[in-house]
Protein backbone atom coordinates (compact mmCIF):
# COMPACT_ATOMS: atom_id res chain seq x y z
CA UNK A 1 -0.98 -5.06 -12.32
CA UNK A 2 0.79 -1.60 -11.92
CA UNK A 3 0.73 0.46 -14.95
CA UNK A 4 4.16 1.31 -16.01
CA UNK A 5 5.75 4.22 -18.02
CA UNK A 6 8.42 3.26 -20.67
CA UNK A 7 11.87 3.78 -19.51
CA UNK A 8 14.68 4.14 -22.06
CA UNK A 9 17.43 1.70 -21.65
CA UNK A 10 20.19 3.83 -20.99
CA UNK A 11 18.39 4.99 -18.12
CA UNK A 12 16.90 1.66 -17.15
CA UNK A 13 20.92 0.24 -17.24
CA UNK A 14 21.94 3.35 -15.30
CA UNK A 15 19.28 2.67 -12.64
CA UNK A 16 19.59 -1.44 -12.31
CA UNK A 17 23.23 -1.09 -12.24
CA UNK A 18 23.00 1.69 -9.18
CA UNK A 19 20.89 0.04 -7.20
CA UNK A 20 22.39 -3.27 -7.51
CA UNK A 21 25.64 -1.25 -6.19
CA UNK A 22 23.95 0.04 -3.24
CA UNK A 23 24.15 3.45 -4.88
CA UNK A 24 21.47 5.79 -5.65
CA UNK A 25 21.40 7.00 -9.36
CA UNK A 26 21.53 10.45 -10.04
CA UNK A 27 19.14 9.97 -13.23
CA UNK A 28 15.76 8.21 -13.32
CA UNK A 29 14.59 8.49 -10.01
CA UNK A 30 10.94 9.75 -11.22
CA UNK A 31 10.36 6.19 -12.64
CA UNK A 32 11.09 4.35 -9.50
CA UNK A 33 9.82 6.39 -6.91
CA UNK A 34 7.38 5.23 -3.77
CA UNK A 35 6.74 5.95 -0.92
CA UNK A 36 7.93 9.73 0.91
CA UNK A 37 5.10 11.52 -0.29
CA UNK A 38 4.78 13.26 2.79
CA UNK A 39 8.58 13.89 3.04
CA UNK A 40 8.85 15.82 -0.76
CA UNK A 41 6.06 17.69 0.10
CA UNK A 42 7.78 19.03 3.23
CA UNK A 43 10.94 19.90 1.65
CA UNK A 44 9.03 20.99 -1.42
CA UNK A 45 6.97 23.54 0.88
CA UNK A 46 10.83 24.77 2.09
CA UNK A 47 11.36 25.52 -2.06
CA UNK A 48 8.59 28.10 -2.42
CA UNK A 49 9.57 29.88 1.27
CA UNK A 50 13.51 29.94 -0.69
CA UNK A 51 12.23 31.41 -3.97
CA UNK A 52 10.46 34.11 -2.30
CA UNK A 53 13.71 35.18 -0.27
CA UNK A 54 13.34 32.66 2.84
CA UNK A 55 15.89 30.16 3.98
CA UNK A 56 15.64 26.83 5.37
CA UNK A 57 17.48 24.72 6.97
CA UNK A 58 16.60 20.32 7.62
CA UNK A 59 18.11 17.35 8.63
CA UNK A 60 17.15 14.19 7.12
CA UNK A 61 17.64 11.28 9.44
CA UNK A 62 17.56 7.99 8.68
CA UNK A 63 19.64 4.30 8.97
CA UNK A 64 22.08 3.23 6.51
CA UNK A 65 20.38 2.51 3.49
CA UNK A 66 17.20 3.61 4.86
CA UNK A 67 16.38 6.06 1.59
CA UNK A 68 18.07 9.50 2.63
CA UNK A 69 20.33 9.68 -0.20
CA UNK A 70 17.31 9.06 -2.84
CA UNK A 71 15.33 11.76 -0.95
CA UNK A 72 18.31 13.69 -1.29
CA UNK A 73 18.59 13.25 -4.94
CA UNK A 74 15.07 13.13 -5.73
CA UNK A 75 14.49 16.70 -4.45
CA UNK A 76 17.93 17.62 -5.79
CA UNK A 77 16.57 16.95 -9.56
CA UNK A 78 13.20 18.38 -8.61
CA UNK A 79 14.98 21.99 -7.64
CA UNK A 80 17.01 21.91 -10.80
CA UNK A 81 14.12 21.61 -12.51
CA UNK A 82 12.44 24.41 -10.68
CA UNK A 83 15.55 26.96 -11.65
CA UNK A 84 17.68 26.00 -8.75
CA UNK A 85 21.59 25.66 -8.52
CA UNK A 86 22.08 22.91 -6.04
CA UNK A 87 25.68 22.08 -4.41
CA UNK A 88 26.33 18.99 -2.57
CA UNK A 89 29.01 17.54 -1.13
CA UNK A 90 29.60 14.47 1.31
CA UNK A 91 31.14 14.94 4.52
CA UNK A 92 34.49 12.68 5.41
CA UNK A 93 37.48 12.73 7.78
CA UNK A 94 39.20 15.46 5.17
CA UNK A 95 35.95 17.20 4.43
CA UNK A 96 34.07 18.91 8.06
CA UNK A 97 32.23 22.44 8.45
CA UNK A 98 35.10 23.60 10.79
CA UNK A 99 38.47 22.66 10.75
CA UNK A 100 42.58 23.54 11.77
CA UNK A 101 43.77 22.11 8.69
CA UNK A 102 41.06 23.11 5.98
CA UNK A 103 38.18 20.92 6.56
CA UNK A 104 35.97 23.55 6.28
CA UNK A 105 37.44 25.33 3.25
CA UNK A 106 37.86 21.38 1.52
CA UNK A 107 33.66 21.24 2.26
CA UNK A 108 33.34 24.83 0.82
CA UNK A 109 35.49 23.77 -2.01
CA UNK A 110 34.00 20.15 -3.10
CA UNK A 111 30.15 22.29 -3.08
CA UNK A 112 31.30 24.64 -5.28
CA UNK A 113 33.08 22.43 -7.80
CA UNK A 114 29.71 20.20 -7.76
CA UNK A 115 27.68 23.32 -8.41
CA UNK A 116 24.84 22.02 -10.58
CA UNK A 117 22.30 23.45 -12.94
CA UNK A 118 19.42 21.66 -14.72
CA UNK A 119 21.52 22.08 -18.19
CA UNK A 120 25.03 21.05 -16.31
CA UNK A 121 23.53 18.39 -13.88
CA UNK A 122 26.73 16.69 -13.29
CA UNK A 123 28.64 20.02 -11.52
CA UNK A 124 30.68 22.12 -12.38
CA UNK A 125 28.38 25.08 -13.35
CA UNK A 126 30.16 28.16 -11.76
CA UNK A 127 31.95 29.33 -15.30
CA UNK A 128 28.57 28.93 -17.21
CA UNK A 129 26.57 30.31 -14.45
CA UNK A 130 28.87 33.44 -14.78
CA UNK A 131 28.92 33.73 -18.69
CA UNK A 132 25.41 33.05 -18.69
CA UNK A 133 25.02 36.01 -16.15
CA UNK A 134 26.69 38.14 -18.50
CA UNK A 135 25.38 37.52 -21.75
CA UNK A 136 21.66 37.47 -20.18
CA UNK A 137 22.36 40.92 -19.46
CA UNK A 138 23.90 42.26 -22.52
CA UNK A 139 20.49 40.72 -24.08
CA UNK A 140 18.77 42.88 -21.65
CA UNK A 141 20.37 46.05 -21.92
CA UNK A 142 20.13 45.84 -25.81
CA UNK A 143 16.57 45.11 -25.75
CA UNK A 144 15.77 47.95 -23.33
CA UNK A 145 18.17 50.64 -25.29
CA UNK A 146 17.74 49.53 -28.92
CA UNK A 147 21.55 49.71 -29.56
CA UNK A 148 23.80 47.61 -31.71
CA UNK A 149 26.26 45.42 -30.46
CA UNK A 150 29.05 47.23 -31.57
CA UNK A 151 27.63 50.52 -30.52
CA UNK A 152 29.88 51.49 -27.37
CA UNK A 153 26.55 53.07 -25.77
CA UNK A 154 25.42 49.82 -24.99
CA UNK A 155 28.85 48.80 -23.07
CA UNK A 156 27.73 52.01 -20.67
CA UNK A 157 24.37 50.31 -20.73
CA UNK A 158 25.69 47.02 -19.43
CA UNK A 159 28.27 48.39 -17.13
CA UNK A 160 25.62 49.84 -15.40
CA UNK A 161 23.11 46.97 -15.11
CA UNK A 162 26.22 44.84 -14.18
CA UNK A 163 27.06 47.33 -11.11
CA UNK A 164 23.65 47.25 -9.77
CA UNK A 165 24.49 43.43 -8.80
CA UNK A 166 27.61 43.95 -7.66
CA UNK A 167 26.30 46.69 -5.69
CA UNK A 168 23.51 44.65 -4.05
CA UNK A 169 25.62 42.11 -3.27
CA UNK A 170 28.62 44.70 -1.81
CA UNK A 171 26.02 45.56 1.33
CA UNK A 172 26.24 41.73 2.83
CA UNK A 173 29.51 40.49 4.69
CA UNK A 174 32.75 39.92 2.33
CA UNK A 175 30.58 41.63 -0.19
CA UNK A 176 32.58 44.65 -1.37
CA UNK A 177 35.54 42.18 -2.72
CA UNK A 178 32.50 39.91 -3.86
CA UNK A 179 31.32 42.41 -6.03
CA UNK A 180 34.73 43.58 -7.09
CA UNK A 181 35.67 39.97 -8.35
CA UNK A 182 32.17 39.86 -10.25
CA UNK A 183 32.67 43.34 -12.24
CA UNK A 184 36.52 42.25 -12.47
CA UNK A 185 35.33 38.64 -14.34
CA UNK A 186 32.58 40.78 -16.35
CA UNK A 187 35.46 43.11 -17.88
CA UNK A 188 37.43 40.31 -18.40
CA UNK A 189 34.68 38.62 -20.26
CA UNK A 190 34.13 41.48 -22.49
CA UNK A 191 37.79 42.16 -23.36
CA UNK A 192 38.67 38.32 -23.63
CA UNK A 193 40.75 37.96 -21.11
CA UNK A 194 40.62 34.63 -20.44
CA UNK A 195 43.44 34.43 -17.61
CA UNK A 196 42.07 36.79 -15.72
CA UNK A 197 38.79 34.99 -15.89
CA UNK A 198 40.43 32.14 -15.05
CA UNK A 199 41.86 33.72 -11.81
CA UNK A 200 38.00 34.76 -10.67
CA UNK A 201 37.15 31.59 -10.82
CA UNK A 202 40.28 30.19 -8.79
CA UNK A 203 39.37 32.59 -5.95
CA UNK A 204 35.65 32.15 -6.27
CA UNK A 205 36.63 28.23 -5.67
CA UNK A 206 38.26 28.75 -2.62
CA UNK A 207 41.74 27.87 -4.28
CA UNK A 208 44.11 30.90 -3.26
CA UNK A 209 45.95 30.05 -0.07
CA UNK A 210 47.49 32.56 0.76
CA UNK A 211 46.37 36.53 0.98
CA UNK A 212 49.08 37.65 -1.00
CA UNK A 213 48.98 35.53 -4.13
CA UNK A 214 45.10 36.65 -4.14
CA UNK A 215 46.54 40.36 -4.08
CA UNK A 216 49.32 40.06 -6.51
CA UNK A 217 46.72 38.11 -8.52
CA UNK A 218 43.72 40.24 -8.66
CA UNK A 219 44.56 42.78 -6.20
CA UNK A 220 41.57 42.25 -3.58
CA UNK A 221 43.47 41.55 0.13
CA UNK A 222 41.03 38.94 1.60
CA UNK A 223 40.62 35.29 0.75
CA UNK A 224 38.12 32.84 1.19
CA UNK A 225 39.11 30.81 4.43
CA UNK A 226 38.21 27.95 6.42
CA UNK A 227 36.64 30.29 9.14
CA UNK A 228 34.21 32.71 7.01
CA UNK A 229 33.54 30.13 3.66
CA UNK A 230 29.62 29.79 4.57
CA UNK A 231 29.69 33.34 4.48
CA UNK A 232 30.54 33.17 0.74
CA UNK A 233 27.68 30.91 0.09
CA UNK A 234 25.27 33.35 1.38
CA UNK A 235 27.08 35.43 -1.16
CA UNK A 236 26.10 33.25 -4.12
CA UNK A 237 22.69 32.91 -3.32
CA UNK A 238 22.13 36.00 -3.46
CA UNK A 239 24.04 36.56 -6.41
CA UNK A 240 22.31 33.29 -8.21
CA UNK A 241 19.34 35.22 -7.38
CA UNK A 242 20.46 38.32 -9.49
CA UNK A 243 21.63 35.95 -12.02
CA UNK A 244 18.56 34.84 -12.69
CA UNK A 245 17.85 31.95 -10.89
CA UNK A 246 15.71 30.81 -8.33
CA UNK A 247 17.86 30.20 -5.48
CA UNK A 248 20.01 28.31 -4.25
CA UNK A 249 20.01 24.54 -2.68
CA UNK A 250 23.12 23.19 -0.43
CA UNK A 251 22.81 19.30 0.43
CA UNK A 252 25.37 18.28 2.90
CA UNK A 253 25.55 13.92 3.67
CA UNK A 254 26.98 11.59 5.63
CA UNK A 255 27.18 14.20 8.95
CA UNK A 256 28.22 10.73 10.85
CA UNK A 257 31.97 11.43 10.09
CA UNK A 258 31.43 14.58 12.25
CA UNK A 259 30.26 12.06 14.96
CA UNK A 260 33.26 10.30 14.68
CA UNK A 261 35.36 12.87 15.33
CA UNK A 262 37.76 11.46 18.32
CA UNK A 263 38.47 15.04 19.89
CA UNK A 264 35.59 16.60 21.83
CA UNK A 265 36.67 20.40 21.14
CA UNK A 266 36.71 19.90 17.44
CA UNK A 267 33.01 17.96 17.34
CA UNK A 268 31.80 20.95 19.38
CA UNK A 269 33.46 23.55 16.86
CA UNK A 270 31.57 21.90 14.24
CA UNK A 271 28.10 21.55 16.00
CA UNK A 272 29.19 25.07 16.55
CA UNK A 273 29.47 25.99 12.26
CA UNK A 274 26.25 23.74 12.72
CA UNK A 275 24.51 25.97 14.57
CA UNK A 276 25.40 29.24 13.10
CA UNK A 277 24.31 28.37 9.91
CA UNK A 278 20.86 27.06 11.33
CA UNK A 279 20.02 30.28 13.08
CA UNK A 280 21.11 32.35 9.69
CA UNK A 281 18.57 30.87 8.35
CA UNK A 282 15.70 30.62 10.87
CA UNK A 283 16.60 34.42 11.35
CA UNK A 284 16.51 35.19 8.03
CA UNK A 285 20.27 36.26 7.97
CA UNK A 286 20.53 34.19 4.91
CA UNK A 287 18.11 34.50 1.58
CA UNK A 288 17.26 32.39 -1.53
CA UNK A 289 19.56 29.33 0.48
CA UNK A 290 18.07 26.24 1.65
CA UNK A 291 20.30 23.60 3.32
CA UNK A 292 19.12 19.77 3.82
CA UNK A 293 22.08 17.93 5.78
CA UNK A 294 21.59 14.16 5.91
CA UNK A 295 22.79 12.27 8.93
CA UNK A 296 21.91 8.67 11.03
CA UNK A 297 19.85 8.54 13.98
CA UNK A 298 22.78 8.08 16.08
CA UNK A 299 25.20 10.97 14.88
CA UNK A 300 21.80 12.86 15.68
CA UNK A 301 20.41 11.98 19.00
CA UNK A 302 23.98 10.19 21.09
CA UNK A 303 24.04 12.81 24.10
CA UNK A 304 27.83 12.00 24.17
CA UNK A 305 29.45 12.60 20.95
CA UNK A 306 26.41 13.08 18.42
CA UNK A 307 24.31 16.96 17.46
CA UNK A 308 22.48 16.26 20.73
CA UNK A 309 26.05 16.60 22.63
CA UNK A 310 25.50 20.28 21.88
CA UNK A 311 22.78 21.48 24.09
CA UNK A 312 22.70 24.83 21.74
CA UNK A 313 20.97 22.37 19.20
CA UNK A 314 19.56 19.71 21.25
CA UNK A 315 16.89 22.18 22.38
CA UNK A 316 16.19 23.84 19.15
CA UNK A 317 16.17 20.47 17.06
CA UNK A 318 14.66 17.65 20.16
CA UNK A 319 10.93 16.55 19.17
CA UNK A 320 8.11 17.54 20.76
CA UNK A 321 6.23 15.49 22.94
CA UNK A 322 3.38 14.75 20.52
CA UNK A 323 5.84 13.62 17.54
CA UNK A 324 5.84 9.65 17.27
CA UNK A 325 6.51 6.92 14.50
CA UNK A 326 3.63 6.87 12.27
CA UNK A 327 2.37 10.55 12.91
CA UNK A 328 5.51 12.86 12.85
CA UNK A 329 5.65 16.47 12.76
CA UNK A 330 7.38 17.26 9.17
CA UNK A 331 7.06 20.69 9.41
CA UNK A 332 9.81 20.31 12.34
CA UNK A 333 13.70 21.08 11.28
CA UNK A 334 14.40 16.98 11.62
CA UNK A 335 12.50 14.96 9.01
CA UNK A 336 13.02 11.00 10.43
CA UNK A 337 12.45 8.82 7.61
CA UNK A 338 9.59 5.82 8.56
CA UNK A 339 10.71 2.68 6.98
CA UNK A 340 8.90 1.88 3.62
CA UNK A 341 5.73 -0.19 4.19
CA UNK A 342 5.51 -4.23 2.43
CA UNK A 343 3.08 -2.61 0.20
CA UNK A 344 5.06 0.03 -0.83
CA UNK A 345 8.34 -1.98 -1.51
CA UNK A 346 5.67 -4.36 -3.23
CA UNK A 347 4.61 -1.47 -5.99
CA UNK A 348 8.76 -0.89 -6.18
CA UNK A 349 9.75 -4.15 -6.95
CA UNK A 350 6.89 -4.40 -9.36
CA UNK A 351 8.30 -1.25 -11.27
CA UNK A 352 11.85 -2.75 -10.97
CA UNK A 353 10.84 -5.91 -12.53
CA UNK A 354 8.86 -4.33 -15.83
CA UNK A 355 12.14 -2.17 -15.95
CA UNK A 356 14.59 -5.07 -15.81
CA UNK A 357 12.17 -6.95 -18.86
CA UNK A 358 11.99 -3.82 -20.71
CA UNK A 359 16.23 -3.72 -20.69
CA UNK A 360 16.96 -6.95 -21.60
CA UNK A 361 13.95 -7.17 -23.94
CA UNK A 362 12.28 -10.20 -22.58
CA UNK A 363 8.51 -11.00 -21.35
CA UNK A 364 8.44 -10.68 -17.90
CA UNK A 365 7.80 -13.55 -16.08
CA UNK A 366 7.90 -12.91 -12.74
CA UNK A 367 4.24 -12.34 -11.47
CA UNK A 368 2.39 -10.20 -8.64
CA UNK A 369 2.24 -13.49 -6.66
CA UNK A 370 5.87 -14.19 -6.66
CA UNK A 371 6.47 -10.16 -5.85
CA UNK A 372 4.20 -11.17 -2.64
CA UNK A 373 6.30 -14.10 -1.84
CA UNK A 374 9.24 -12.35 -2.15
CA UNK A 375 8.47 -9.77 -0.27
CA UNK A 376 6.60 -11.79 2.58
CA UNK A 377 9.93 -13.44 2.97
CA UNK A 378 12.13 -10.43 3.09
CA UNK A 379 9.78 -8.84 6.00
CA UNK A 380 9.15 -11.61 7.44
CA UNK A 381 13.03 -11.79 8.60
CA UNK A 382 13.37 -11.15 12.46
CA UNK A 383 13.13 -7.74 13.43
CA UNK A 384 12.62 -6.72 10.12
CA UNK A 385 10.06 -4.61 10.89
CA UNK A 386 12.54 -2.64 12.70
CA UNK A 387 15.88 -3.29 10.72
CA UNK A 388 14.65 -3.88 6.98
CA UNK A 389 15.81 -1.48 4.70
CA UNK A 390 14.67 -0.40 0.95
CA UNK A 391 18.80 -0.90 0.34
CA UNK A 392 18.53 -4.66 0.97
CA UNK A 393 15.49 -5.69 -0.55
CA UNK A 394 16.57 -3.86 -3.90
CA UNK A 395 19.76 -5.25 -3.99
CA UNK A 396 18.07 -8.90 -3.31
CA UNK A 397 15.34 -8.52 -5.73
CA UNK A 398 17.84 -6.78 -8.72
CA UNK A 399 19.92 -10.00 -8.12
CA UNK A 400 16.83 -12.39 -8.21
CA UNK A 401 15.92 -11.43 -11.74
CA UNK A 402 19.70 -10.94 -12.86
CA UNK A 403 19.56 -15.40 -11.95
CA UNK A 404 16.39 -15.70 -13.57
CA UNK A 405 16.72 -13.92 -17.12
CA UNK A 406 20.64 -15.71 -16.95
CA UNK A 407 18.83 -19.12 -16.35
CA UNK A 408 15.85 -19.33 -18.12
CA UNK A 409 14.58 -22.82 -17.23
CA UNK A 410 15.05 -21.51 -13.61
CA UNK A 411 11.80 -20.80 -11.58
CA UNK A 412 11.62 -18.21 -9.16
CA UNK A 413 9.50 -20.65 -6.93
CA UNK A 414 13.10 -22.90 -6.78
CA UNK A 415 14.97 -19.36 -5.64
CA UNK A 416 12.66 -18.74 -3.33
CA UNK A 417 12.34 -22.04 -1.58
CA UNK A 418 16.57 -22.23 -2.08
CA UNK A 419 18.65 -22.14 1.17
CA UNK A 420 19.20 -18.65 1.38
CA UNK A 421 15.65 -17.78 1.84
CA UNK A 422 14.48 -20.88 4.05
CA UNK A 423 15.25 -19.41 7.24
CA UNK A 424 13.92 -16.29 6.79
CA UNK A 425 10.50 -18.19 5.19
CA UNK A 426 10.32 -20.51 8.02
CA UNK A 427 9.95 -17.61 10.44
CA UNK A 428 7.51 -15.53 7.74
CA UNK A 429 5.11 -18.30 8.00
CA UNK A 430 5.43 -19.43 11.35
CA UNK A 431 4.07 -15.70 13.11
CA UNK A 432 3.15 -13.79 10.49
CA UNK A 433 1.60 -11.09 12.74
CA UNK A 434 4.51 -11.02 15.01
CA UNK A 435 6.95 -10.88 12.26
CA UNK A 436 5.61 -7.42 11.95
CA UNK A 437 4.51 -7.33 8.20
CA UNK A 438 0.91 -6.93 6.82
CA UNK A 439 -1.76 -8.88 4.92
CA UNK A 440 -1.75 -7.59 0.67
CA UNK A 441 -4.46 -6.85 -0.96
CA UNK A 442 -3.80 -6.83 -4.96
């Protein structure tokens, strides 16, 4: 028997409940991962090039339920953790990384408002990043001079540690009103002028549409626009960097609505943005930013309409000759997700079920035996070994014990053996080796 950590029910409801929707939960993840090793440690190596002043840039491909979002979220919590402020954002028909009607800026704007910090997980961070900033170094500058806090030498103290950000920061592209905004928020921190912070913040957000109501409002002439908005995240990582932090982490999804895309021109315009902000980083253009982007097989490799359309990144991102299922390069920019083996979904549905027992408070009943069974059956559907995925075996399992613990005198033998799993258990045990699944040794 697997040895299990206790999980607290809140988080043992929030994680049954997710999974059961086909969601992944944005809490808990440490208690029910398997499997990926390989993967985190890739995109783990990525986080120490980043908080040395690298960049980095991946794709992680996989099928529909396949485990890219729980990767995704798994290394999301693990950079928090780590001192990282992470943005994500999914893409959708409104939401693309080039646009004639704001797509780009709607992207720019749905990463910043989901800006996330290990003490402000959920998003929203950018206002507590930038108090934070502030009163981190007032605490410095009184530490270093000795002063008071109502001596006004230590306001000339801070003023001047505050303009060596805003100076670093004024030397990169869109940097001088960067810095100007920063200094104008840090005055209007110290005075108390909260509408004036307020505006920052609008503009920082990407929410001033037009160039004069960004003048009129805090007199800089520029504002942030669907053309130039990855420019500004380059900005903040930097800035984050200053702040204190360790970097910063953008996680882009679901790049299959760029795939989808009728029009030709406007795919290539964003396999274009695509492109531009891989070679920032490979060139080291870009520093303290990582970007993961999360996408299916076919919005990756269709010559027609998917990344592979654009020859630009077709050649840069194509694997090498020696890369193959089972022994993959994941040093490489594309990290393919291998299905998760029997065993592994095995040591998973064992966690799930001491978690679903420790919930509802009952003795679990449901042994390693009938975890075998179970998952026999599921792999031994046809083509399973190609098509199975961790999605559908969780959501099948979660349901099996939500029968059982309602119906006690049920046994999961009779669920098993029940109509919906004949089929599939017919073909298990008539070609086990052909069905593609392997003998368990527990």
């Amino acid at each position: 028997m697997v040895e299990h950590k206790k999980v607290p029910k809140r988080i043992a409801q929030t994680v049954l409940n997710s999974l059961k929707g086909g969601v992944v939960p944005r809490i808990g993840l440490p208690y029910i991962t398997v499997g990926r090793k390989n993967e985190i440690e890739a995109l783990l190596h990525d986080v120490d090039i980043i908080a040395e002043g690298g960049a980095s840039f991946r794709f992680i491909v996989g099928r529909y339920g396949s485990g890219k979002s729980f990767l995704l979220q798994t290394i999301r919590n693990y950079v928090m953790d780590r001192g990282f402020i992470v943005a994500d954002a999914d893409l959708s028909p409104e939401r693309r990384l080039q646009g004639t009607r704001g797509q780009g800026l709607a992207t720019y704007r749905e990463l910043i408002s989901n800006l996330s910090t290990k003490t402000k997980p959920e998003g929203g961070a950018l206002t507590l990043v930038l108090d934070r900033w502030i009163s981190a170094v007032q605490s410095e500058a009184m530490q270093e001079t000795g002063l008071t806090p109502d001596d006004p030498a230590l306001a000339a103290a801070t003023d001047k540690k505050i303009y060596a950000v805003t100076a670093s920061v004024s030397e990169m592209v869109h940097g001088f009103e960067f810095g100007r905004l920063l200094s104008a928020y840090y005055h209007a921190y110290v005075s108390g002028d909260d509408e004036t912070k307020a505006r920052v913040v609008r503009w920082f957000r990407g929410e001033y549409a037009l160039k004069r109501e960004a003048k009129e409002a805090l007199g800089v002439n520029i504002i942030i626009t669907d053309d130039d908005w990855y420019d500004y995240l380059k900005l903040f990582a930097t800035f984050f960097r200053l702040a204190g932090y360790a970097g910063m982490m953008i996680m882009v999804d679901e790049l299959v609505n760029i795939y989808k895309i009728p029009n030709a021109i406007t795919r290539q315009y964003n396999y274009e943005k695509m492109l531009t902000m891989y070679n920032d980083t490979l060139q080291g253009k870009a520093k303290y930013l990582g970007i993961i982007m999360g996408a299916t097989p076919q919005a990756l490799e269709d010559k027609r309409r998917g990344i592979y359309s654009y020859e630009a990144l077709r050649s840069r991102l194509a694997e090498g000759r020696f890369s193959k299922p089972g022994a993959r390069d994941l040093l490489a920019p594309v990290i393919r997700l291998e299905p998760l083996t029997a065993e592994e979904m095995l040591v998973l549905c064992e966690k799930l079920a001491e978690m679903h027992a420790g919930l509802y408070g009952y003795q679990r009943s449901v042994t390693t035996e009938d975890l075998v069974t179970f998952i026999k059956i599921e792999y031994g559907r046809i083509g399973a070994d190609q098509n199975i995925t961790p999605r559908e075996v969780i959501r099948d399992f979660i349901e099996l014990l939500d029968l059982l613990y309602q119906n006690p005198g049920m046994r999961i033998e009779a669920l098993l053996e029940s109509e919906e799993f004949s089929y599939a258990k017919s073909e298990a045990v008539s070609d086990e080796t052909e069905a593609g699944y392997v003998e368990f040794t527990i």
